[in-house]
C-alpha atoms as a PDB file:
ATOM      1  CA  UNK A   1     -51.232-137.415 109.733  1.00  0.00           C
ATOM      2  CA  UNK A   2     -49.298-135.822 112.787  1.00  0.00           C
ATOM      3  CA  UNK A   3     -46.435-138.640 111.408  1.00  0.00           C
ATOM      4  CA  UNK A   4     -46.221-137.049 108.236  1.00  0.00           C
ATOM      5  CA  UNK A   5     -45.816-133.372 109.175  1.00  0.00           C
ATOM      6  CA  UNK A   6     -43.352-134.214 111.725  1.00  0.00           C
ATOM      7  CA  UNK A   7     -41.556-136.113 108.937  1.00  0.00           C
ATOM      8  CA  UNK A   8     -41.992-132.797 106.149  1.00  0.00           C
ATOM      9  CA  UNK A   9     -40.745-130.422 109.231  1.00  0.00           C
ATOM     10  CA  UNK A  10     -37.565-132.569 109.425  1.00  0.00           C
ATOM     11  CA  UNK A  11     -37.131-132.722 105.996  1.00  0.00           C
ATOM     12  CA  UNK A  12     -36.983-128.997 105.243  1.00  0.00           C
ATOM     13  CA  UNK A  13     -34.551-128.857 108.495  1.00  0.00           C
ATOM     14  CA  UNK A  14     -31.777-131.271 107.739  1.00  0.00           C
ATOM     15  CA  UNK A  15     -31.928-129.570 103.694  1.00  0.00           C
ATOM     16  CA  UNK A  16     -31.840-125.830 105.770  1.00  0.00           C
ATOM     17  CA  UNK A  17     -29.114-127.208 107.346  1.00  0.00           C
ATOM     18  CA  UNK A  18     -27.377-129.043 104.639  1.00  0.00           C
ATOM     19  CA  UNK A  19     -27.445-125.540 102.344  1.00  0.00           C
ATOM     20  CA  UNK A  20     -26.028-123.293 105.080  1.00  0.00           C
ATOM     21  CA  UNK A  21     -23.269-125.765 105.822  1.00  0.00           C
ATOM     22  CA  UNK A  22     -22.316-125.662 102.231  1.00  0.00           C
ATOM     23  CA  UNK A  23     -22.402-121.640 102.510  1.00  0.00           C
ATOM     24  CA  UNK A  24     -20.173-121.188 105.722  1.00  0.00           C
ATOM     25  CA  UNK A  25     -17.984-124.394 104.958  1.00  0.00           C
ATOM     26  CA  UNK A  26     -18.381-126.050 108.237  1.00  0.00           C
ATOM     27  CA  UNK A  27     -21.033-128.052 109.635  1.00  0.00           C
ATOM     28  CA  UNK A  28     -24.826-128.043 110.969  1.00  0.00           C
ATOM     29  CA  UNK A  29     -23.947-127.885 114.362  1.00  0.00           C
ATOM     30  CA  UNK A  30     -21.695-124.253 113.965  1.00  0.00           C
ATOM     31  CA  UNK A  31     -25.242-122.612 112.875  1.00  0.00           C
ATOM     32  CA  UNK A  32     -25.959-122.338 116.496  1.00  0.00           C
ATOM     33  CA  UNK A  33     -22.405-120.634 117.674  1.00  0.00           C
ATOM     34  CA  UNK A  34     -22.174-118.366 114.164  1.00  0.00           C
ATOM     35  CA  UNK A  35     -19.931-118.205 111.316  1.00  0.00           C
ATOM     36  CA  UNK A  36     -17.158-120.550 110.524  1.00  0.00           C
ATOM     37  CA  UNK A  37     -13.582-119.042 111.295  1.00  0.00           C
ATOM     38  CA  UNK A  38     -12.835-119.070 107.257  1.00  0.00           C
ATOM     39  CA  UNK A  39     -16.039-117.104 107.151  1.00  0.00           C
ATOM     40  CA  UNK A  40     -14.409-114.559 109.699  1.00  0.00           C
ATOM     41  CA  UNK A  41     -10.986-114.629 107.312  1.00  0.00           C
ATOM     42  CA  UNK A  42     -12.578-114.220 104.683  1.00  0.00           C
ATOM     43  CA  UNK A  43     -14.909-110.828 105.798  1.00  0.00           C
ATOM     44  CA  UNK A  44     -11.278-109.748 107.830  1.00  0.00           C
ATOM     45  CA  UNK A  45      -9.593-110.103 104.275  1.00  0.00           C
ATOM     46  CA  UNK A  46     -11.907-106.819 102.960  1.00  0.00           C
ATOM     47  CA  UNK A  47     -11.854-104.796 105.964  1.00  0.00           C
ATOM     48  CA  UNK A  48      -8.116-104.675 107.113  1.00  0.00           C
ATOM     49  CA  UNK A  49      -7.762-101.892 110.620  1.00  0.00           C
ATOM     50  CA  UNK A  50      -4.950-100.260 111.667  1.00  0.00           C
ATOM     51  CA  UNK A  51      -2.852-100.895 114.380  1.00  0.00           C
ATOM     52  CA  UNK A  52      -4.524 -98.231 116.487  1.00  0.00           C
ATOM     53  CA  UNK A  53      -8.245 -99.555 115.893  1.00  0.00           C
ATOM     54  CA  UNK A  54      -8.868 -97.399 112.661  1.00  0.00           C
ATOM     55  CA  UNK A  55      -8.947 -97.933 109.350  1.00  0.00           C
ATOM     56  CA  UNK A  56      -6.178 -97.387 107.624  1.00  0.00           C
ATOM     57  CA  UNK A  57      -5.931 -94.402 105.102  1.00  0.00           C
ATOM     58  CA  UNK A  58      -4.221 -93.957 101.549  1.00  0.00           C
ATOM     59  CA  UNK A  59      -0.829 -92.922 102.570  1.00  0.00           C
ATOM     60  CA  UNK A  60      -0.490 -89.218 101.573  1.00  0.00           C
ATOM     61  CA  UNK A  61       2.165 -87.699  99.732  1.00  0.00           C
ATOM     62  CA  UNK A  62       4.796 -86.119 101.634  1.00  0.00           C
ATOM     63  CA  UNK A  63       6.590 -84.340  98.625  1.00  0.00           C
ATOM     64  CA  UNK A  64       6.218 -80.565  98.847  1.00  0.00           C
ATOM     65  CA  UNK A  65       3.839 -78.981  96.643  1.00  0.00           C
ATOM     66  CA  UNK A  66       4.124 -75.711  95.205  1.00  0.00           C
ATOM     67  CA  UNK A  67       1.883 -73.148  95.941  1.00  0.00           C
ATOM     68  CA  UNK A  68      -0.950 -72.822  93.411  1.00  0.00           C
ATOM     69  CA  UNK A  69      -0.853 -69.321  92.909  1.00  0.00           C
ATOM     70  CA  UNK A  70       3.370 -69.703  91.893  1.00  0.00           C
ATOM     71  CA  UNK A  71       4.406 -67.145  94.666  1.00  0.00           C
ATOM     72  CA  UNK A  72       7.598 -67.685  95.011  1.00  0.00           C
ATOM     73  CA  UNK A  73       7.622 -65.959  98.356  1.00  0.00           C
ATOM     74  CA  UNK A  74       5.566 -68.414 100.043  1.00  0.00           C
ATOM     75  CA  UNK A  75       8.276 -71.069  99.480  1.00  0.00           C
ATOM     76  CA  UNK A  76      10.966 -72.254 101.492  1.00  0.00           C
ATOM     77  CA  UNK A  77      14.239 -70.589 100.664  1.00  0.00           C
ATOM     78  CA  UNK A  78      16.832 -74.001 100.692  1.00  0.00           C
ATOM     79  CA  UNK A  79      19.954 -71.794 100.637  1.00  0.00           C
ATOM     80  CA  UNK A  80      23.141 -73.208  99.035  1.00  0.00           C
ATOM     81  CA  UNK A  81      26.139 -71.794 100.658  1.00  0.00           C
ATOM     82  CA  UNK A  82      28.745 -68.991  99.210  1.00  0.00           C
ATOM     83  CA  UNK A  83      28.910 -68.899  95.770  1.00  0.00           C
ATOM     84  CA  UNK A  84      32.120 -67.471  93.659  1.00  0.00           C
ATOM     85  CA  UNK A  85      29.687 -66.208  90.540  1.00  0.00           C
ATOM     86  CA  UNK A  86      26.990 -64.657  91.813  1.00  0.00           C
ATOM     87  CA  UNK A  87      23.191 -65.930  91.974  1.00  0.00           C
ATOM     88  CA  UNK A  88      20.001 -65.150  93.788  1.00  0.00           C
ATOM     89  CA  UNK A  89      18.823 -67.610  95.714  1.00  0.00           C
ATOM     90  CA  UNK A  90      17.573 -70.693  96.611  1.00  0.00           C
ATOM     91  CA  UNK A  91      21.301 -71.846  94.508  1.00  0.00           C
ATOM     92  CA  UNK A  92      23.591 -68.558  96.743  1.00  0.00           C
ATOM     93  CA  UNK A  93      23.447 -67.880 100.383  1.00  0.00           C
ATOM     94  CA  UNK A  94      26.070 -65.369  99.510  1.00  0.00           C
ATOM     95  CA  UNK A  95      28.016 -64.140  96.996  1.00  0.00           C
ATOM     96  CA  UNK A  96      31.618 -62.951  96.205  1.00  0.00           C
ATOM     97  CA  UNK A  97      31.487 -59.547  94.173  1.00  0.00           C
ATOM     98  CA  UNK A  98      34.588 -58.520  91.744  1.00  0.00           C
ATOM     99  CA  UNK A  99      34.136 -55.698  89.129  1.00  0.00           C
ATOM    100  CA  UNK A 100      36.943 -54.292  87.318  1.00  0.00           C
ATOM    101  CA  UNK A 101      36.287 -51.646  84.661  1.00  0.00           C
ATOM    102  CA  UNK A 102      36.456 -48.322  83.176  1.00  0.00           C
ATOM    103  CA  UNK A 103      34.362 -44.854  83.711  1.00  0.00           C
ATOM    104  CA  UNK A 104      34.542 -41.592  81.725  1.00  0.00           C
ATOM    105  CA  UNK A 105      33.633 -38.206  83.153  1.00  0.00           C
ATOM    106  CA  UNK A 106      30.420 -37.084  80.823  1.00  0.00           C
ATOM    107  CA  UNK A 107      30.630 -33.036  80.545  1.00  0.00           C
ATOM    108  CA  UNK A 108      33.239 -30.557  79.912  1.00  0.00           C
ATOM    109  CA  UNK A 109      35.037 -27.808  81.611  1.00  0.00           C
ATOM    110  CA  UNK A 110      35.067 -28.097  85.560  1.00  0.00           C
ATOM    111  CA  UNK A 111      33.256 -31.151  85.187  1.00  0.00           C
ATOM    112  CA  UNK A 112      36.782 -32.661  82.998  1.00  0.00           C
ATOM    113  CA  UNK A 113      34.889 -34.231  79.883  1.00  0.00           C
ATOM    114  CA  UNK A 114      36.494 -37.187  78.495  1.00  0.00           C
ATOM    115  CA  UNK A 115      38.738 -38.020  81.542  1.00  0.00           C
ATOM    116  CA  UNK A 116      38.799 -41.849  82.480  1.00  0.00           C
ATOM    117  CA  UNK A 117      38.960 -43.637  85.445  1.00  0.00           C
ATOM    118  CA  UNK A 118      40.011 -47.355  86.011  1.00  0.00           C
ATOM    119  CA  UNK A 119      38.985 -48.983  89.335  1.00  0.00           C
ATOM    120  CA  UNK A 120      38.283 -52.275  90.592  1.00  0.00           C
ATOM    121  CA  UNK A 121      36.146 -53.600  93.662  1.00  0.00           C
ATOM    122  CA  UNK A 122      36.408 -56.377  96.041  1.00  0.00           C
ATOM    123  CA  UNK A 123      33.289 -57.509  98.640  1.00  0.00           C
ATOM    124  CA  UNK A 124      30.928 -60.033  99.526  1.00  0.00           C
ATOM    125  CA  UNK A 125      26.765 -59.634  99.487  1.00  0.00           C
ATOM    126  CA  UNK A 126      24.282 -61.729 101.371  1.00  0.00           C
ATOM    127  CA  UNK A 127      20.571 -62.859  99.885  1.00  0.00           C
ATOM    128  CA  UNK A 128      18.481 -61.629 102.551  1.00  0.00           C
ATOM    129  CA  UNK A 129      15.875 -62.980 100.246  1.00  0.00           C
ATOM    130  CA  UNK A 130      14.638 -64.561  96.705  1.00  0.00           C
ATOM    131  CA  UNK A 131      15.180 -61.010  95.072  1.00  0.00           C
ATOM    132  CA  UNK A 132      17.788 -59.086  97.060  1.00  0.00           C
ATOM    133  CA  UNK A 133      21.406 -58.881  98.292  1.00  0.00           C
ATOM    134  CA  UNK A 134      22.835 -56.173 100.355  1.00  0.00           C
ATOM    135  CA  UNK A 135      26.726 -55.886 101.359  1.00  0.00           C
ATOM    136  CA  UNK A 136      29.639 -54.096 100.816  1.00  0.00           C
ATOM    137  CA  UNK A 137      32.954 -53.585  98.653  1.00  0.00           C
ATOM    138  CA  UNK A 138      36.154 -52.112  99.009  1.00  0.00           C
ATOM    139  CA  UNK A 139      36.985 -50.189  95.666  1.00  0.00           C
ATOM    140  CA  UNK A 140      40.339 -48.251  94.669  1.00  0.00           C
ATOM    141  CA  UNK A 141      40.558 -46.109  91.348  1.00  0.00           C
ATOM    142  CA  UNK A 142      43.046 -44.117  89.550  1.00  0.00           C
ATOM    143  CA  UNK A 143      42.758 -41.490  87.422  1.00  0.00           C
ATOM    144  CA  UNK A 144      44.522 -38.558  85.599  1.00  0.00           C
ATOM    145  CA  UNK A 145      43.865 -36.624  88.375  1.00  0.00           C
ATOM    146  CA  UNK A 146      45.097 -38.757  91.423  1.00  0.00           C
ATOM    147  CA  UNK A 147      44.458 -42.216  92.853  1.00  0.00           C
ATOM    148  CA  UNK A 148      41.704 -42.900  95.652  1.00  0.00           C
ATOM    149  CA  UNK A 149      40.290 -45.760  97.355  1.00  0.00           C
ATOM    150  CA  UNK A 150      37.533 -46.274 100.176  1.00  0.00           C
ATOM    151  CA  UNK A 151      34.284 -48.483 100.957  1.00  0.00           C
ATOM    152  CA  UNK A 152      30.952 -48.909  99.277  1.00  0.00           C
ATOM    153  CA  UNK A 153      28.078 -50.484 100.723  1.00  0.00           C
ATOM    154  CA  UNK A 154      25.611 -52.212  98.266  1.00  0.00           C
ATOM    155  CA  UNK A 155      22.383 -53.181  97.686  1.00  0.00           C
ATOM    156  CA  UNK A 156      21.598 -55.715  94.615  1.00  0.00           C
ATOM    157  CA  UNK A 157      17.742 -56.535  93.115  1.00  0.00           C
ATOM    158  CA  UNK A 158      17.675 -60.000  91.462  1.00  0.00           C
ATOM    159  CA  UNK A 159      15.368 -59.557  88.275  1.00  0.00           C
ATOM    160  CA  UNK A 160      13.978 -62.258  85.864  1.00  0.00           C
ATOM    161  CA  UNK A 161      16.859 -64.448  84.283  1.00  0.00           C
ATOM    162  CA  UNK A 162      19.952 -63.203  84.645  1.00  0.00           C
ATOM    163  CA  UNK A 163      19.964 -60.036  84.917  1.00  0.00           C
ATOM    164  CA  UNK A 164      20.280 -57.584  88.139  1.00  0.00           C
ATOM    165  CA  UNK A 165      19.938 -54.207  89.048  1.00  0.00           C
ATOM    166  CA  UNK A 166      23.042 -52.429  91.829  1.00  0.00           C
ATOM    167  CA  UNK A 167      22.724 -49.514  93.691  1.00  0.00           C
ATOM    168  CA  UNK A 168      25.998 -47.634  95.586  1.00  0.00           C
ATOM    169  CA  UNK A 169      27.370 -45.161  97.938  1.00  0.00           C
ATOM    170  CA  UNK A 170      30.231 -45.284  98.933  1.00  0.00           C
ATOM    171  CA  UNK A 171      33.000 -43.220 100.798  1.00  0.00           C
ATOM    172  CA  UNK A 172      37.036 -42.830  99.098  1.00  0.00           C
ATOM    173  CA  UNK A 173      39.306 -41.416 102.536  1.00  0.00           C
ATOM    174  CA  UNK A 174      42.499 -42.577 100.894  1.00  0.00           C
ATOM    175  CA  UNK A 175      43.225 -40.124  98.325  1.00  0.00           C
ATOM    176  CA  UNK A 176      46.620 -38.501  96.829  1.00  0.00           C
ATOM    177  CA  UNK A 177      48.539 -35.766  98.283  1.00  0.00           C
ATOM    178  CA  UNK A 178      47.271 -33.536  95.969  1.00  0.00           C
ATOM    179  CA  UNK A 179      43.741 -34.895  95.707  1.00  0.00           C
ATOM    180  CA  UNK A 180      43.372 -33.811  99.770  1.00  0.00           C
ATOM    181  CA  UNK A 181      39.481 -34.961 100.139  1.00  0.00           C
ATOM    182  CA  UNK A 182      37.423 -37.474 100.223  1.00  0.00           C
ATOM    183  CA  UNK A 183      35.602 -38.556  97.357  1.00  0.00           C
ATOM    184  CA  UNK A 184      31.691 -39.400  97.855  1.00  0.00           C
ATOM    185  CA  UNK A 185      30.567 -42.176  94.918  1.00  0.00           C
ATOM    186  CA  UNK A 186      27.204 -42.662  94.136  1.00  0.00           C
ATOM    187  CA  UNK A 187      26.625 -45.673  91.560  1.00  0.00           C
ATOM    188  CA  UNK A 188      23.644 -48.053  89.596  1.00  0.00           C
ATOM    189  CA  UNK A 189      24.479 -50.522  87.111  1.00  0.00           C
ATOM    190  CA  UNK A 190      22.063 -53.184  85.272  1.00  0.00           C
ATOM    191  CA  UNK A 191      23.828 -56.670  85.294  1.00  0.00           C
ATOM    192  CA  UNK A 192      23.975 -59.292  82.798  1.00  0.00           C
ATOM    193  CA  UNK A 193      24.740 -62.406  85.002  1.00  0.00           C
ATOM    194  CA  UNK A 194      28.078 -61.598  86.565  1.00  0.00           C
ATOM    195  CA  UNK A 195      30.492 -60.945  83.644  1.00  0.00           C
ATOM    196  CA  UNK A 196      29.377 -57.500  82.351  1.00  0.00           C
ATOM    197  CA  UNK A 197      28.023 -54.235  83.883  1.00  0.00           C
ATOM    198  CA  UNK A 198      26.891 -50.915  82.285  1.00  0.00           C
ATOM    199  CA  UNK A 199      27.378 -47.983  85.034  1.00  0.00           C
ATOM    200  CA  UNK A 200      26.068 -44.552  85.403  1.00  0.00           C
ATOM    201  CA  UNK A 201      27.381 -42.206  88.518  1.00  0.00           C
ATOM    202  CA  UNK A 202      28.459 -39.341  90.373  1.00  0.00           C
ATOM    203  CA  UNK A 203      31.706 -38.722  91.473  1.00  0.00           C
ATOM    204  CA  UNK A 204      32.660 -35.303  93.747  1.00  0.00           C
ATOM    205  CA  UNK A 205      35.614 -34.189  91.836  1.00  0.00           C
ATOM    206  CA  UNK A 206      38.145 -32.512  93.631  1.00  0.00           C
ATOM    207  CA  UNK A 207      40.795 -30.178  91.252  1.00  0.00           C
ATOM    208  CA  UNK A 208      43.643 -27.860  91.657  1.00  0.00           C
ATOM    209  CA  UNK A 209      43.733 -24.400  90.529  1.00  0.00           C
ATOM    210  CA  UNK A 210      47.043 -22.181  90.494  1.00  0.00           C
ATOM    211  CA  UNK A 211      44.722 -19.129  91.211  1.00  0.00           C
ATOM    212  CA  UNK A 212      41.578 -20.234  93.122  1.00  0.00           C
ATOM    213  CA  UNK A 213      42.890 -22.999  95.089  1.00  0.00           C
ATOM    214  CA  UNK A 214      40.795 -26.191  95.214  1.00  0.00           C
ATOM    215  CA  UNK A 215      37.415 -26.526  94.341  1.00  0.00           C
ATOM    216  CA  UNK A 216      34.966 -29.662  94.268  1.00  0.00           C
ATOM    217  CA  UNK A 217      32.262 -30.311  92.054  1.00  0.00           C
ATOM    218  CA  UNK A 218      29.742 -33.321  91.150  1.00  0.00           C
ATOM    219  CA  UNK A 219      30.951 -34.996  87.936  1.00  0.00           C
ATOM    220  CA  UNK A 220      28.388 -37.563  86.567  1.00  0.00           C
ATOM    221  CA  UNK A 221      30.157 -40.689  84.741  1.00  0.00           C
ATOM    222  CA  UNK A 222      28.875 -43.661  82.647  1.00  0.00           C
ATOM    223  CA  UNK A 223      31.149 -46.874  82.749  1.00  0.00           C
ATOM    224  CA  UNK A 224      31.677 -50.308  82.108  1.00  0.00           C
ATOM    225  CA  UNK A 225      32.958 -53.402  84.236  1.00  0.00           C
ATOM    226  CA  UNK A 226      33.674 -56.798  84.156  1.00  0.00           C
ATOM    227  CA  UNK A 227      32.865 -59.254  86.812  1.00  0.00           C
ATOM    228  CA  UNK A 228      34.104 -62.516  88.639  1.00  0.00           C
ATOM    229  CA  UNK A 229      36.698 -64.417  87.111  1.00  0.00           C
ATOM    230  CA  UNK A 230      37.675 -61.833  84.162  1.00  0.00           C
ATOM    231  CA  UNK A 231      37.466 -59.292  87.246  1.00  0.00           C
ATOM    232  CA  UNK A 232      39.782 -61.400  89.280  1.00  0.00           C
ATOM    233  CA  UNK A 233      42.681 -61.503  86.035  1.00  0.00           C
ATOM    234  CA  UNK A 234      42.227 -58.156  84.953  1.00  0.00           C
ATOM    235  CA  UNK A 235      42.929 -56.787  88.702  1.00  0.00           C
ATOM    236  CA  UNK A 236      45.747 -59.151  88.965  1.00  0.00           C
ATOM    237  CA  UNK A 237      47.026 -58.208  85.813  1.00  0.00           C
ATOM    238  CA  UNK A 238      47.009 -54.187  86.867  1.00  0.00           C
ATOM    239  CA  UNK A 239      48.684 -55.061  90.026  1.00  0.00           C
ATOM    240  CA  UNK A 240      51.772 -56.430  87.873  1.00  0.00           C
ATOM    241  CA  UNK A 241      51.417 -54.126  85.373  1.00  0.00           C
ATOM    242  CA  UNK A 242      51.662 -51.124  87.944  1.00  0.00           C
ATOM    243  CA  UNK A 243      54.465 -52.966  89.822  1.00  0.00           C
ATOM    244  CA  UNK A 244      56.855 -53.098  87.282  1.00  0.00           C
ATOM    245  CA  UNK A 245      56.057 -49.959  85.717  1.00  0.00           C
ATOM    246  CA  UNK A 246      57.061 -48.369  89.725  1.00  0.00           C
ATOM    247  CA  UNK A 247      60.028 -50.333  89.988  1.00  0.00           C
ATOM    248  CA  UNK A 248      61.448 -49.446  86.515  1.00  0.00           C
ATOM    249  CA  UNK A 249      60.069 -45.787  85.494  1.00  0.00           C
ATOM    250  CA  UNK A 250      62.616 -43.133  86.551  1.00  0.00           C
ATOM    251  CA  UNK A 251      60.372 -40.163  85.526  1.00  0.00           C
ATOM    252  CA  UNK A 252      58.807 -38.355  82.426  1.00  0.00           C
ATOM    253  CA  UNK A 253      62.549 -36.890  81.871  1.00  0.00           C
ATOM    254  CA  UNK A 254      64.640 -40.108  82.888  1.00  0.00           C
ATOM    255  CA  UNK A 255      67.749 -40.318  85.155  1.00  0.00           C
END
C-alpha cells in the first residue's frame, strides 16, 4: 500500500513537471531557480524602460499650438525684417513709408477754398507690436501760396485685412521768403494696403495782406495720396518735372 502511494505521488510529480517545462520552454530542473531566460525576453518584450529607469512616455508634440481663445497677443511675434510695402507684423519688423498726393483747402475766404497743395513724404515706421507702428517722415509741399517742408512724426493702427488707420503732427521750418512761418500739420488718413490714402487735416495758413500785414489761420483740408512704388515714380517724376521747368522758364513775361 505505502508502494503504491509513493508510486501515485511520483506520478503526479514528473507530469507537474513535464507541463511546466512545456510552459517556460526549458527543463524540470529550472523550476527550482525560476523562469527560463526566453521567459524573461519575452515579459521584457511588453514592458520596455527608459534609459533612466522609467518608463518611457509617448513623445509629445513639440509644434507650437495656438492659443485656444485665438488671442493673437499671447503669441510670439516672429518678426521678418524691413519691408519696402508696408505690413503689420509677424511678415514687417519695419516699414518704408512713401505718400505722394494732392490736398485741397475746404472753406472760402481767409481760409482760401479750392486752393491745392501737392506734397510728398519720405520715412520709415517700426511695429512695436501686432497692431501698431510709430515713426516719422520728412514731407515737403508746394502750393499757390509758397513751398514748405519739415518733419512729421507718425503713429499707424493695423486694422483687419488691409486696411490701416494714420495719425500726424508734424512741424514745416523751411518755408518761402514770403511764407515767413512755420507751418504746424495735423493729419489722419484710412489706408487701403499701401497704394491709396484718403486724408483729412489742418494746415496753419500763413497769407499776405497789402494792408494788414500777415495773418495765420487754421485751414482744414481733405486729400488724397498714393503710396510705395507709385509714390516713389510720381516723386521722381516731380523732381524732373520741376527741374526742367527751373532751368528753362525765364518768367511769366519771358526774356
Amino acid at each position: 500500500m505505502t508502494t503504491t502511494a509513493g508510486c501515485g505521488r511520483a506520478l503526479i510529480l514528473a507530469t507537474l513537471i513535464a507541463l511546466q517545462a512545456g510552459c517556460y520552454g526549458s527543463t524540470g530542473s529550472e523550476l527550482a531557480t525560476g523562469p527560463s531566460p526566453a521567459f524573461d525576453r519575452r515579459i521584457e518584450a511588453t514592458h520596455v524602460e527608459a534609459p533612466d529607469g522609467e518608463a518611457s512616455q509617448p513623445a509629445e508634440d513639440s509644434e507650437t499650438h495656438e492659443s485656444p481663445t485665438g488671442d493673437i497677443n499671447q503669441q510670439p511675434v516672429h518678426t521678418g525684417g524691413s519691408c519696402f510695402m508696408a505690413r503689420p507684423a509677424p511678415r514687417c519688423d519695419s516699414t518704408w513709408f512713401f505718400q505722394y498726393g494732392a490736398s485741397r483747402y475746404m472753406g472760402g475766404g481767409e481760409n482760401a477754398g479750392g486752393h491745392y497743395i501737392w506734397s510728398a513724404d519720405l520715412g520709415y515706421m517700426i511695429n512695436i507690436s501686432r497692431r501698431s507702428a510709430v515713426g516719422g517722415s520728412f514731407f515737403g509741399a508746394v502750393g499757390e501760396y509758397g513751398e514748405w517742408a519739415g518733419l512729421k512724426v507718425r503713429y499707424r493702427r493695423w486694422l483687419s485685412g488691409a486696411f490701416s488707420v494714420d495719425l500726424a503732427l508734424g512741424a514745416a521750418p523751411l518755408t518761402s521768403e514770403h511764407i515767413g512761418r512755420t507751418i504746424w500739420v495735423a493729419e489722419a488718413g484710412i489706408n487701403a494696403g499701401d497704394l491709396l490714402s484718403v486724408t483729412a487735416g489742418l494746415h496753419t495758413l500763413h497769407r499776405y495782406h497789402p494792408y494788414t500785414g500777415q495773418s495765420s489761420k487754421l485751414a482744414p483740408t481733405i486729400g488724397l495720396r498714393v503710396g510705395s512704388y507709385p509714390a516713389v515714380l510720381m516723386t521722381a517724376l516731380t523732381l524732373v518735372a520741376g527741374a526742367i521747368v527751373a532751368a528753362t522758364w525765364d518768367g511769366p513775361f519771358g526774356s
